[in-house]
Every structure is written in structure tokens, then in C-alpha cells.
Protein backbone atom coordinates (compact mmCIF):
# COMPACT_ATOMS: atom_id res chain seq x y z
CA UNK A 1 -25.00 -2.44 16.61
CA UNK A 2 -25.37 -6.30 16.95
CA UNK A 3 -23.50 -9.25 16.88
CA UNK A 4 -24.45 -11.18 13.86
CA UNK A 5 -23.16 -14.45 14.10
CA UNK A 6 -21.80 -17.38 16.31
CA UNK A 7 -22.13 -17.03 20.31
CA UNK A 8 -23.03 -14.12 21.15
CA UNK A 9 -25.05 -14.03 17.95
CA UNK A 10 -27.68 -10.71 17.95
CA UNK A 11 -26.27 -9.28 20.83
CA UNK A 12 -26.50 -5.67 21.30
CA UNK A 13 -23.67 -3.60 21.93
CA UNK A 14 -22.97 -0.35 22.41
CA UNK A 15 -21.13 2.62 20.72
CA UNK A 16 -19.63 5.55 22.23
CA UNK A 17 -21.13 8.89 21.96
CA UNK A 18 -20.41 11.30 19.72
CA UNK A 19 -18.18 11.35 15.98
CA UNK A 20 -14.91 10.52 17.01
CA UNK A 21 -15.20 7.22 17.06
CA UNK A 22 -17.34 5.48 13.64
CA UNK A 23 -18.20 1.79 14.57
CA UNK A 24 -17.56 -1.02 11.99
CA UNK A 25 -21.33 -1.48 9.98
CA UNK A 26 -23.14 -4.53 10.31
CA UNK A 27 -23.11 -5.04 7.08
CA UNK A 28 -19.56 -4.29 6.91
CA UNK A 29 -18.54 -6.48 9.42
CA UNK A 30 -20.71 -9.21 8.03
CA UNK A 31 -18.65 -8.95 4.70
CA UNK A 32 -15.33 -8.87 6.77
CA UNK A 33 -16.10 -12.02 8.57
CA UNK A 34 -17.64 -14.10 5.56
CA UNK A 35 -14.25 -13.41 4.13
CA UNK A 36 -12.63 -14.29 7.76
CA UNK A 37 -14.77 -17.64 8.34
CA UNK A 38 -12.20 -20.38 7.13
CA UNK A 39 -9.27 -18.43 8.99
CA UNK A 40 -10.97 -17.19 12.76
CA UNK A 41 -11.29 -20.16 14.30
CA UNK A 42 -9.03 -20.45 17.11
CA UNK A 43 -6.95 -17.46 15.92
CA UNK A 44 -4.86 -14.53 17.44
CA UNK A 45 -6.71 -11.59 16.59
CA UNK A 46 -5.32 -8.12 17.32
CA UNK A 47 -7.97 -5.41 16.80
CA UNK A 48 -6.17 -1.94 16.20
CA UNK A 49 -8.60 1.55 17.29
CA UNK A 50 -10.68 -1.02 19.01
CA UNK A 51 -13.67 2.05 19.42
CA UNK A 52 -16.51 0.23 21.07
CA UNK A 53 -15.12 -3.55 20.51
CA UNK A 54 -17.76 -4.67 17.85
CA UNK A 55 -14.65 -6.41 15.18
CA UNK A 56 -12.94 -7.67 18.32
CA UNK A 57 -16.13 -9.12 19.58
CA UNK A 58 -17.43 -10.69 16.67
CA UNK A 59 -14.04 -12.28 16.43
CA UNK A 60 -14.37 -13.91 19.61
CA UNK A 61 -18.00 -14.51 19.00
CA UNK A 62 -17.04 -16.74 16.21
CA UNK A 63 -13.97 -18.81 17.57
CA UNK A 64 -10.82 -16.39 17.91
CA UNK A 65 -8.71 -17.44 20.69
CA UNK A 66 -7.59 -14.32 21.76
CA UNK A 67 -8.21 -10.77 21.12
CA UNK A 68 -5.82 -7.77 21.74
CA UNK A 69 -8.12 -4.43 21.79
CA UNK A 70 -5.62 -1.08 21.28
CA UNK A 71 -7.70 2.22 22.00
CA UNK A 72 -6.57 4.91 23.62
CA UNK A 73 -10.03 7.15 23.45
CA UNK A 74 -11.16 6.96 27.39
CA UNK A 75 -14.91 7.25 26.51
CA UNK A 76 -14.63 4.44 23.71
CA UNK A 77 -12.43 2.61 26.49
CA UNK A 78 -15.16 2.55 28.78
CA UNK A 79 -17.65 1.43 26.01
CA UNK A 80 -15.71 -1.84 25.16
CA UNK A 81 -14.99 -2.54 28.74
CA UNK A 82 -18.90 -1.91 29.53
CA UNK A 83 -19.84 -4.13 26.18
CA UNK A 84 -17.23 -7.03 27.10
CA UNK A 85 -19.09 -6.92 31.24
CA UNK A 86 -22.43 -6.70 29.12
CA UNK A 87 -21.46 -10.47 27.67
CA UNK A 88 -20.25 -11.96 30.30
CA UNK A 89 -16.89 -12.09 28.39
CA UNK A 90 -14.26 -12.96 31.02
CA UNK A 91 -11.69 -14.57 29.90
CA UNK A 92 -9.54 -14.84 25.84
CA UNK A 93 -8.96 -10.88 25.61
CA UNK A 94 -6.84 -7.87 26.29
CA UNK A 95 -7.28 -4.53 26.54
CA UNK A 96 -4.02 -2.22 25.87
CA UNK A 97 -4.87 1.14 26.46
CA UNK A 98 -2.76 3.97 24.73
CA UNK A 99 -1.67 4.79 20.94
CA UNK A 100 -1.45 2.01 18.23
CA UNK A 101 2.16 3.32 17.22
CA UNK A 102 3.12 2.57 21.28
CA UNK A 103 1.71 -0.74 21.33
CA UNK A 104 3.62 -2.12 17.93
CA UNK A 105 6.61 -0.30 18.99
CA UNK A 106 6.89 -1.60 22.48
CA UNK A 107 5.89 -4.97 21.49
CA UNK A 108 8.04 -5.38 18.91
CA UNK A 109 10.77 -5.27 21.55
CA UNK A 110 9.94 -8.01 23.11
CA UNK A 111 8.75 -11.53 22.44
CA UNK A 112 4.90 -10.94 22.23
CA UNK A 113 1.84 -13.18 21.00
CA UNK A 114 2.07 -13.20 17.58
CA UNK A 115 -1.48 -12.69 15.66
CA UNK A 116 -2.75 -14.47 12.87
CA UNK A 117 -5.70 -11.43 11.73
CA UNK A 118 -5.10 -7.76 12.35
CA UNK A 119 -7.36 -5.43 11.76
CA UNK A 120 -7.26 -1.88 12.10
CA UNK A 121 -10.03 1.11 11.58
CA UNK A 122 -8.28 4.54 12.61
CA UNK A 123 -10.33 7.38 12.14
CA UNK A 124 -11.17 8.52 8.63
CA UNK A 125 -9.48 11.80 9.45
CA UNK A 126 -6.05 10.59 10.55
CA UNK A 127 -5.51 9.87 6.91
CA UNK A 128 -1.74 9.39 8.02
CA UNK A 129 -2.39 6.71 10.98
CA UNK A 130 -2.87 4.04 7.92
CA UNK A 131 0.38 4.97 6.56
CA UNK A 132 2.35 4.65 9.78
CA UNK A 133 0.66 2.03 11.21
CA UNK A 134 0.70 -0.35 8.13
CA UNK A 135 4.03 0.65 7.52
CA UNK A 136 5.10 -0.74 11.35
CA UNK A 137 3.46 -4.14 10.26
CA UNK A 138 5.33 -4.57 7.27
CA UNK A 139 8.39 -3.14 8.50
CA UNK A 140 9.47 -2.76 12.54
CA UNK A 141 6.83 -4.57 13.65
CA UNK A 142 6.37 -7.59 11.28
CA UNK A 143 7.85 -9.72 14.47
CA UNK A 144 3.86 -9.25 15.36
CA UNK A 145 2.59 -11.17 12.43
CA UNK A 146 2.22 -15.01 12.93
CA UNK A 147 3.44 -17.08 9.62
CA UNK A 148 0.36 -16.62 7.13
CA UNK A 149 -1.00 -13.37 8.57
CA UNK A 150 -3.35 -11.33 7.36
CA UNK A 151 -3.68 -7.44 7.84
CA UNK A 152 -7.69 -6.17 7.25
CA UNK A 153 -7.71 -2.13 6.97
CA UNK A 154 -10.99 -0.37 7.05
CA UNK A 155 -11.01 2.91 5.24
CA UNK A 156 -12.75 5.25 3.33
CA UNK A 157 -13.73 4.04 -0.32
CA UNK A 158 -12.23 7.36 -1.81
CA UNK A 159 -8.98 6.79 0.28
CA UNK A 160 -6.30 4.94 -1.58
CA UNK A 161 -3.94 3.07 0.56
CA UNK A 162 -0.88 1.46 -1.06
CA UNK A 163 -0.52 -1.89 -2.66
CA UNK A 164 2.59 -2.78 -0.56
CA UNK A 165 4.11 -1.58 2.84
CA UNK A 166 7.28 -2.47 4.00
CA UNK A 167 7.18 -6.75 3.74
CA UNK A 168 2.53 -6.63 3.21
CA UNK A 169 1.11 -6.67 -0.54
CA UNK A 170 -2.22 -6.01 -0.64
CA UNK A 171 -4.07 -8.98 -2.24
CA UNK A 172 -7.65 -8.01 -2.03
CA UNK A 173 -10.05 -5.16 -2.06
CA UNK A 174 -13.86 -4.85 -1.30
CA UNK A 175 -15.67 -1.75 -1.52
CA UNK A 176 -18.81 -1.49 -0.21
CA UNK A 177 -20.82 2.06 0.24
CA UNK A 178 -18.13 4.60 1.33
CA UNK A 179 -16.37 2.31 3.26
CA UNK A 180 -13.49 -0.38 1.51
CA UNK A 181 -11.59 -3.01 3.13
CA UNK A 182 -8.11 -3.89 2.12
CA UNK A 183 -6.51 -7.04 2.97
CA UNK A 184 -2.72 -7.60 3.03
CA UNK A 185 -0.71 -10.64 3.55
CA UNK A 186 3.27 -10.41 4.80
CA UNK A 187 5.54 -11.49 2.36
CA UNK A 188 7.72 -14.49 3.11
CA UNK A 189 11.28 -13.49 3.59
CA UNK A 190 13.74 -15.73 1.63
CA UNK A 191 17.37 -16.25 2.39
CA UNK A 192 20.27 -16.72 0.22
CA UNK A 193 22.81 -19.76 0.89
């Protein structure tokens, strides 16, 4: 796995071990980011089953302003810690150890950084952690999502994730190999008078 663009362009990182945790492709997260260009630049970026770091990194490799990593695997823990010490990254990030659902939950209860990208790559076979966690976004934890926001899920091409959740509508999808992105935007709420 490498970096493939901006300052820590063709850096190697590391992955950890093992199946349980499937880092973004290259070419995948090439795709993601040409997408991402016009919007990472000084964003909040909150990366959601962080694994290893790789989206997270690239996002601060290319301009993010801050990036929240959520993991709760110790081994993969270790491996984004290790990769972040391996750049000399020291400063623009968090790491919040524990479950995703946790983190939006207790969050949402208080006034947190809001993010302007989220992305989020749970593991292929916790079919239902896209469900709940893009239902969270949209719903209990839209509070999260800075105005214009947009939600990036990573799944399986065969996998068919709703067109809405709670307050998100999907507005794009790329396939590529067996892996397909979906993007989702928060709808704006309008009031009555």
C-alpha cells in the first residue's frame, strides 16, 4: 500500500495482518480522491473502521485539516498508530478507539467537530454495520455532518445499500472490480413559517 498523491506522495504504509481487516485499493482510493480533489482541501474528515489509516492518510496527505480515525481492532490500532509515527505525522488527527456506533452516539451528545467527508469501510461481513451506521448519519447523528457533507461508503459491488437513510440520498455510485463506492449527501432540512 502507498500513498499516491500530495505530501506524503508514494509512501509506504502498512496493513495489519491477517483478513479481518481489507485495506482501501490503490486504485480504489485513487478513484475516491479524484472524486474528493475539489472538496479535501482544508476539510474535516472523519474516517469510520479506520483499519491501517491508508483513506485517513491520504486525506491528510492531500490537504484535510483534520482527521478523526474510529477503529476498535487492537492489531489494526497499532498499525495506524505505527504508519502515522512512520510519517512523521504529529499533529491534525485523532485516534478514537472503540466501536463506530459508540463514537456517533456519544458524540452526538455533545457539541463535537463537525466533518465535511465521512467515509466509512466496515468489514464486508458485517453486512448490517452499513445499515446502522449510515442510518446514525442520517438520523441521530446528522449533528456530525458539517452543512454540505458528504458520506463515501465502501462496499462490496454485489451489496446494495439504500438510496436514502434517515436525512442522506445517495447521489452517486462507482463500481469498480468487486468493490463500489456510494456517496451520499444530507438533505437540507426546511422549516415551515
Amino acid at each position: 500500500m502507498r500513498i499516491i498523491a500530495g505530501s506524503f506522495r508514494s509512501r509506504t504504509l502498512n496493513a495489519p495482518a491477517g483478513l479481518d481487516t481489507r485495506p482501501t485499493s490503490d486504485r480504489l482510493r485513487e478513484t475516491l480522491f479524484n472524486v474528493l480533489a475539489p472538496r479535501i482541501q482544508g476539510a474535516a474528515f472523519l474516517d469510520l473502521y479506520a483499519g491501517s489509516g491508508a483513506v485517513g492518510i491520504e486525506a491528510l496527505s492531500r490537504g484535510a485539516s483534520q482527521v478523526t480515525f474510529v477503529e476498535r481492532a487492537p492489531a489494526a490500532l497499532s498499525v495506524l498508530r505505527a504508519n502515522l509515527e512512520k510519517l512523521g505525522v504529529t499533529a491534525g488527527f485523532r485516534i478514537q478507539p472503540g466501536s463506530v456506533k459508540a463514537f456517533l452516539q456519544r458524540s452526538n451528545t455533545r457539541q463535537a467537530l463537525q466533518f465535511d467527508l465521512v467515509f466509512l469501510d466496515p468489514p464486508y461481513d458485517l453486512a448490517k454495520e452499513y445499515a446502522g451506521t449510515l442510518d446514525l448519519l442520517g438520523g441521530e447523528a446528522s449533528g456530525l455532518l458539517a452543512p454540505g457533507a458528504m458520506v463515501i461508503a465502501e462496499h462490496r459491488r454485489k451489496e446494495k445499500l439504500a438510496d436514502r437513510y434517515g436525512q442522506m440520498t445517495r447521489t452517486r455510485l462507482l463500481e469498480q472490480g468487486d468493490a463500489a463506492l456510494s456517496f451520499y449527501a444530507a438533505s437540507p432540512i426546511f422549516h415551515q413559517d
